[in-house]
Each structure stands twice: as C-alpha cells, then as structure tokens.
N, C-alpha and C. Protein backbone atom coordinates (compact mmCIF):
# COMPACT_ATOMS: atom_id res chain seq x y z
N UNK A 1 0.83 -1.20 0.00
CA UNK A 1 0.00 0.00 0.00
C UNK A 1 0.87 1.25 0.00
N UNK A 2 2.07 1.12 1.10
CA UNK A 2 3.01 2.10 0.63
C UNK A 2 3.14 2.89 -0.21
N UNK A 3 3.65 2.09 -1.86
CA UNK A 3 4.11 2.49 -3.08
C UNK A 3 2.74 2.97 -3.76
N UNK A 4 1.69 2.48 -3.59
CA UNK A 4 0.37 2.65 -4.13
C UNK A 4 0.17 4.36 -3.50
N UNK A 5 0.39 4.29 -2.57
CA UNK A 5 -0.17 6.02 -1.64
C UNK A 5 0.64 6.87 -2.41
N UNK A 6 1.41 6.91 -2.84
CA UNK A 6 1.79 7.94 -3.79
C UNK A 6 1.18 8.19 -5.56
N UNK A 7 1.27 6.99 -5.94
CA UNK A 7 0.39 6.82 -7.13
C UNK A 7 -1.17 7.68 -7.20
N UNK A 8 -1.35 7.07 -5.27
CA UNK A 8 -3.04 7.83 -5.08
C UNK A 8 -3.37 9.52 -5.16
N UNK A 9 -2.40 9.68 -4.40
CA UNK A 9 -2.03 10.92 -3.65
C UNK A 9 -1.42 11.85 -5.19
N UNK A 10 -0.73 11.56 -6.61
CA UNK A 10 -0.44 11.91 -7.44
C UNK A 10 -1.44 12.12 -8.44
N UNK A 11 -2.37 10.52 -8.35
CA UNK A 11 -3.08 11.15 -9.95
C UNK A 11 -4.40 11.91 -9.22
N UNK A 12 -4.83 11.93 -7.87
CA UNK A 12 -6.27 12.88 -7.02
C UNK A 12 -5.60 14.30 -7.40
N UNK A 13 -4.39 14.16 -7.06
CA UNK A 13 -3.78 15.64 -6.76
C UNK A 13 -4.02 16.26 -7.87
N UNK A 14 -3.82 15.68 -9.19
CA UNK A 14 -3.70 16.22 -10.59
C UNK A 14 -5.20 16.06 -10.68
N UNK A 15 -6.37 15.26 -10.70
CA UNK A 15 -7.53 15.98 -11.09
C UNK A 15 -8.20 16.37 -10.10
N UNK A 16 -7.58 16.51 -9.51
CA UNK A 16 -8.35 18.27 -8.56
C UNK A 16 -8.31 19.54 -8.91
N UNK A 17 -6.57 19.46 -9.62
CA UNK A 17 -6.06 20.54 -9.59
C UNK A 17 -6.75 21.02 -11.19
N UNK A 18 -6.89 20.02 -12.09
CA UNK A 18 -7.12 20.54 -13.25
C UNK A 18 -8.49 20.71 -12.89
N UNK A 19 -9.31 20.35 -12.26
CA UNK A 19 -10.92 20.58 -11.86
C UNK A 19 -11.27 22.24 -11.41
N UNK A 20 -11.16 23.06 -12.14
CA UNK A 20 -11.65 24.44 -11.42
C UNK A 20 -11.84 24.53 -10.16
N UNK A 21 -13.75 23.48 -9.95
CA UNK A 21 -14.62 23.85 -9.11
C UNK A 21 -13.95 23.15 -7.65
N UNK A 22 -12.91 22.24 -7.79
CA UNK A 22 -12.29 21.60 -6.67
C UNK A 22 -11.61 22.95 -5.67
N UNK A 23 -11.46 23.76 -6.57
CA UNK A 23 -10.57 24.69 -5.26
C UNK A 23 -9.09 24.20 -4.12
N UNK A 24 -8.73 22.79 -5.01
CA UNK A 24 -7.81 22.16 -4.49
C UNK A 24 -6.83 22.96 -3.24
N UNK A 25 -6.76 22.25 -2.28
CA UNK A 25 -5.79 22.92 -1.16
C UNK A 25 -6.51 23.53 -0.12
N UNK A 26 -7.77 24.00 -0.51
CA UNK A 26 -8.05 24.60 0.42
C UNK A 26 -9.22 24.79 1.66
N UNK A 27 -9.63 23.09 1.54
CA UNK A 27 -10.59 22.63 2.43
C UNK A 27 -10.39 21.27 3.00
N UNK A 28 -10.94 20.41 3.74
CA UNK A 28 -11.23 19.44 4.07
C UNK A 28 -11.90 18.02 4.15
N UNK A 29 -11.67 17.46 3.66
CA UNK A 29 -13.05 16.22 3.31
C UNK A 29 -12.21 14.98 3.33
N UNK A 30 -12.86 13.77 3.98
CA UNK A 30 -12.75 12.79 3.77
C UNK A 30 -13.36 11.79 2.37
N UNK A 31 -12.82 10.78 2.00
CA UNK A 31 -13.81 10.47 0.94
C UNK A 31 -13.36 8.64 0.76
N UNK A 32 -14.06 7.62 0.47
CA UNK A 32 -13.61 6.13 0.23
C UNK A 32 -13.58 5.93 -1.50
N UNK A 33 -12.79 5.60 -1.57
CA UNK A 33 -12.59 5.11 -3.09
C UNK A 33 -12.91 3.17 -3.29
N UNK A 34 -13.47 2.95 -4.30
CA UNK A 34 -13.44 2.01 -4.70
C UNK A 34 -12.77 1.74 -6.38
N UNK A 35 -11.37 0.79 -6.13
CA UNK A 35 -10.90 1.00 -7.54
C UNK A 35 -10.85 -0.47 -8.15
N UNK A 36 -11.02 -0.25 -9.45
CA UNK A 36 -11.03 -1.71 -10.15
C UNK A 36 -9.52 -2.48 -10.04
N UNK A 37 -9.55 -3.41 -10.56
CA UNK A 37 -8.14 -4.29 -11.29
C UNK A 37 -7.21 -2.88 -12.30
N UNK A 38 -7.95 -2.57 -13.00
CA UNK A 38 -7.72 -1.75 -13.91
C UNK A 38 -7.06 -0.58 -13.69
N UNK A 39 -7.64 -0.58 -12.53
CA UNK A 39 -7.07 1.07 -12.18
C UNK A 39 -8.19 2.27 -12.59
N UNK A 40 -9.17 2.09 -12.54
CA UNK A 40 -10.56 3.22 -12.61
C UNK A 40 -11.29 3.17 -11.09
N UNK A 41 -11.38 4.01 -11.01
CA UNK A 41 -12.55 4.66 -9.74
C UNK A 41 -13.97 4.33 -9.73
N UNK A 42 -14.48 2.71 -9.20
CA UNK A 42 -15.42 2.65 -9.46
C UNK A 42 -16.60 3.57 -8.90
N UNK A 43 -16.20 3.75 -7.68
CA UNK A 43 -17.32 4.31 -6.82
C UNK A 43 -16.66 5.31 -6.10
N UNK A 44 -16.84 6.73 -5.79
CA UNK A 44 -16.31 7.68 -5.05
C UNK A 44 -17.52 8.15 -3.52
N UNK A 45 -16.98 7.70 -2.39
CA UNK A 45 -18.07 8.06 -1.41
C UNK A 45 -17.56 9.25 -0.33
N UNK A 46 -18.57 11.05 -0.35
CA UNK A 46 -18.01 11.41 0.90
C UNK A 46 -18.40 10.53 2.48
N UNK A 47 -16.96 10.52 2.75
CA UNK A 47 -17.28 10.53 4.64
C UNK A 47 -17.27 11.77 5.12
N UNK A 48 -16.71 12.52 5.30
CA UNK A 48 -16.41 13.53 5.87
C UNK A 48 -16.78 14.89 4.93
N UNK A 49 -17.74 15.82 4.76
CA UNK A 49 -17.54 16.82 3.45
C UNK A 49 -17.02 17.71 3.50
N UNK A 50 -17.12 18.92 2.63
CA UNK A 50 -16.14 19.79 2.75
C UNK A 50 -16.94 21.54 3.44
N UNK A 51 -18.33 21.05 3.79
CA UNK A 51 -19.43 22.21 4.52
C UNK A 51 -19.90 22.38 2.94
N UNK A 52 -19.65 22.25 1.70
CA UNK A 52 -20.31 22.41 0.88
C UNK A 52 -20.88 21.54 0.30
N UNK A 53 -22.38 21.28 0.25
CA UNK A 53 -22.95 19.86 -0.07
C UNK A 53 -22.72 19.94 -1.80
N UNK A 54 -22.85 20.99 -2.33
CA UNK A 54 -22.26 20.99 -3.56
C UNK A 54 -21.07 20.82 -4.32
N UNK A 55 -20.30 21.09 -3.55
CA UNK A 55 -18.99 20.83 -4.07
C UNK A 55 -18.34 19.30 -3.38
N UNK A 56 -19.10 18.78 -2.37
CA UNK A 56 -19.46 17.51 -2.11
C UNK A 56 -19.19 16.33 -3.49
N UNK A 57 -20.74 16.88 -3.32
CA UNK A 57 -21.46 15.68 -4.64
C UNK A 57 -20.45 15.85 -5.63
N UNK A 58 -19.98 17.44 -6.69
CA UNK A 58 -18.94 17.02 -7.50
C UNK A 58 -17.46 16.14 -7.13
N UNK A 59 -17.01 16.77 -6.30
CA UNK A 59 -16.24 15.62 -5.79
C UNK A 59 -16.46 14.48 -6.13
N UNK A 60 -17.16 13.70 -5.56
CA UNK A 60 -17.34 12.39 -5.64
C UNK A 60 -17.63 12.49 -7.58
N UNK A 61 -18.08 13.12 -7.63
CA UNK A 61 -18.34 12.52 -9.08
C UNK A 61 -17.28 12.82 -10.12
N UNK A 62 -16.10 13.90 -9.75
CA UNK A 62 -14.82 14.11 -10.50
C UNK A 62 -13.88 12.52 -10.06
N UNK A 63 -14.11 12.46 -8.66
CA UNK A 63 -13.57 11.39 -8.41
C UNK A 63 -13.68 9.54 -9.37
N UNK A 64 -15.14 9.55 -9.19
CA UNK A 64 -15.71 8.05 -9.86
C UNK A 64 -15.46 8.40 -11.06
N UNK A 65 -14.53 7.33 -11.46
CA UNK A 65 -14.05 7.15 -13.14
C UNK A 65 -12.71 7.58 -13.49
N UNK A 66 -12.21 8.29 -12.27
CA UNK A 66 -11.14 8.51 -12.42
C UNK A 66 -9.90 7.79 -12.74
N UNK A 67 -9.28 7.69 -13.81
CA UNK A 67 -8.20 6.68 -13.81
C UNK A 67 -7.28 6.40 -13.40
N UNK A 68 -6.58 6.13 -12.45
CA UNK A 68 -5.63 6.01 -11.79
C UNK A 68 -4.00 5.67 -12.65
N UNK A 69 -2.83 6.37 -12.15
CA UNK A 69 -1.94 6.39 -12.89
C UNK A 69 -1.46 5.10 -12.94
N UNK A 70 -1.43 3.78 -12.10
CA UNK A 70 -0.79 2.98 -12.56
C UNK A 70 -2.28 1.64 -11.73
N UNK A 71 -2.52 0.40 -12.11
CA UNK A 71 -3.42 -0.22 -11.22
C UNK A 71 -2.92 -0.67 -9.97
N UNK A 72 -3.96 -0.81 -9.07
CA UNK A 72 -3.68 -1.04 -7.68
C UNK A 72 -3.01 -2.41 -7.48
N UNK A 73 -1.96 -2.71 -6.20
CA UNK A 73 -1.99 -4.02 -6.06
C UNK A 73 -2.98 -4.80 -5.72
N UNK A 74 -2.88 -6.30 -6.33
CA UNK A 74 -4.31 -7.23 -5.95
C UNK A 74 -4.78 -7.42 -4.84
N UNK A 75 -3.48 -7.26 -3.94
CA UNK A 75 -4.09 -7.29 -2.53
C UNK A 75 -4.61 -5.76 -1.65
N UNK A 76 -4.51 -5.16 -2.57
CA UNK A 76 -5.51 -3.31 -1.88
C UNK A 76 -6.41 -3.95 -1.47
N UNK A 77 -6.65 -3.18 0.14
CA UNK A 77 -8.09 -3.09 0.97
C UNK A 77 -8.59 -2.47 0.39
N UNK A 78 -10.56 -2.58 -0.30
CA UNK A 78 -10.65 -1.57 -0.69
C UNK A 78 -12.09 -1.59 0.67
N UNK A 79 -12.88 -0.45 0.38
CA UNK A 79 -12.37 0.66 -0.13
C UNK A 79 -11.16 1.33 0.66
N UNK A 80 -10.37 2.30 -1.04
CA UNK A 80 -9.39 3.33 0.35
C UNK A 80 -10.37 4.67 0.70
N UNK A 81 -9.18 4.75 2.19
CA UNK A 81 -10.14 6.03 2.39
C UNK A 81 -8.90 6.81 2.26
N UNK A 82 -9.15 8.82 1.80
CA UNK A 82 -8.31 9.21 1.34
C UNK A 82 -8.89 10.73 1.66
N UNK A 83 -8.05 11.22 2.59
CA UNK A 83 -7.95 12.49 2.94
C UNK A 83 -7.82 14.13 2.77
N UNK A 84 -8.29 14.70 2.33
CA UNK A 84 -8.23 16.12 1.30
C UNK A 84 -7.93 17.11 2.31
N UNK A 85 -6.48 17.76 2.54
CA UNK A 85 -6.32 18.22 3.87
C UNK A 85 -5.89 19.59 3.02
N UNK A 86 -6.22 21.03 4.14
CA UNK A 86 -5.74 22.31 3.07
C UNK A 86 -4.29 22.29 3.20
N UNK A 87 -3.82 23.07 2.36
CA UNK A 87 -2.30 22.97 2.03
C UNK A 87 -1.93 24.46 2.14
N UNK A 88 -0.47 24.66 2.46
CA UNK A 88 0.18 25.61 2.59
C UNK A 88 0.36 26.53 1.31
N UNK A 89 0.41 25.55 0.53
CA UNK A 89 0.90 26.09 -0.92
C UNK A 89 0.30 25.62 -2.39
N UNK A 90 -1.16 25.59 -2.12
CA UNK A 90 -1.58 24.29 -3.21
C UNK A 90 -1.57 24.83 -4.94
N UNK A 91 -0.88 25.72 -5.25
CA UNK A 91 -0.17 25.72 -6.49
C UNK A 91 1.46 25.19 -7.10
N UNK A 92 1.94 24.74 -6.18
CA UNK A 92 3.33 24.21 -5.94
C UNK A 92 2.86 22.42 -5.73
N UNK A 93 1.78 22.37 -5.13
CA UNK A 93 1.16 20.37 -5.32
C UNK A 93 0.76 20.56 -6.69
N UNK A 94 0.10 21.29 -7.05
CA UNK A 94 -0.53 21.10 -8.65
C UNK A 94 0.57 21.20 -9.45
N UNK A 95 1.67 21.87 -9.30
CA UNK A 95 2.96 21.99 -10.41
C UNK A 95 3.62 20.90 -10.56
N UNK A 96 3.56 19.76 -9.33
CA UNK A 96 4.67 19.05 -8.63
C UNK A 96 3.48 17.96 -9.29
N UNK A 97 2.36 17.88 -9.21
CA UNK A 97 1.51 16.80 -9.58
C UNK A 97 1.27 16.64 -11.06
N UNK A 98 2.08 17.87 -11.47
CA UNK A 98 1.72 17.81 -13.18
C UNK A 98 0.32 18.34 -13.82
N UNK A 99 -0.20 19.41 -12.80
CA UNK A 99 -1.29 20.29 -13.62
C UNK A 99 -0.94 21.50 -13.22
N UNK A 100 -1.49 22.22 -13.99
CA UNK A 100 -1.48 23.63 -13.69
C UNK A 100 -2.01 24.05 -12.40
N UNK A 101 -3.32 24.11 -12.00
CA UNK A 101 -3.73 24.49 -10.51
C UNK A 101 -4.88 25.76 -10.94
C-alpha cells in the first residue's frame, strides 16, 4: 500500500487541480474510493464533506471514473479512504503533480 499512496495521492492531486470547481488545497473532506483491477474509480463516497454539499457531490463525481496512474496491487483493501487536507501552498502540489492548478 506504501508504493500505491503515492500513485493515489499523485493522480487525485492532478484531477483536482485541473478541476476548477475543486478549489484544491483549500478545504477538508474525507472520501472512500473504490478501484477496479484496472485502475478506474469505481465508486467515489463522501465521509467527511467539505461544509459544501455541492462541491461535495462534485467531488465524488470528478472522483468516480477517475483513472488512476498505474493499477492497484491485488491485494488493496478496498475501499481506500483518502484524505483532502488544506495545504500551505496548493499551487506548488498542482505543479509538482503535473497540472497547472
């Protein structure tokens, strides 16, 4: 799971950042992923939201389908759960993640 948390943490980071309405960096939310063999996002669920029930629901739905940069190992717990914490600098994660921001 290790090597996988960066893979995770790389391709969320990049479509957040290319997502306008994400506002990447600068809120809070919990969320469970369910990912195929394949490496796609079957199912995106909030736990935790971000106080905006709207920007909620997109979430989850930028999330589901999302392709993941490389597929998970066979043995991933799923679902993961995966943390959206604000950032100090969240145009320097989007540069570093390979989107603009």
């Amino acid at each position: 799971m290790t090597r996988y948390a960066g893979v995770l943490q790389n391709t969320v980071t990049r479509a957040l950042c290319q997502w306008t309405g994400a506002q990447f960096g600068r809120y809070r939310a919990s969320l469970q992923l369910w990912i195929g063999r394949n490496g796609v996002v079957r199912q995106a669920r909030v736990l935790s939201g971000t106080g905006d029930a709207r920007r909620d629901e997109a979430l989850a739905g930028v999330l589901s389908g999302l392709i993941m940069d490389a597929p998970p190992p066979a043995d991933l717990p799923q679902p993961v759960t995966i943390v959206l914490a604000p950032r100090p600098d969240p145009r320097t994660d989007c540069r570093l993640a390979g989107a603009a921001g």
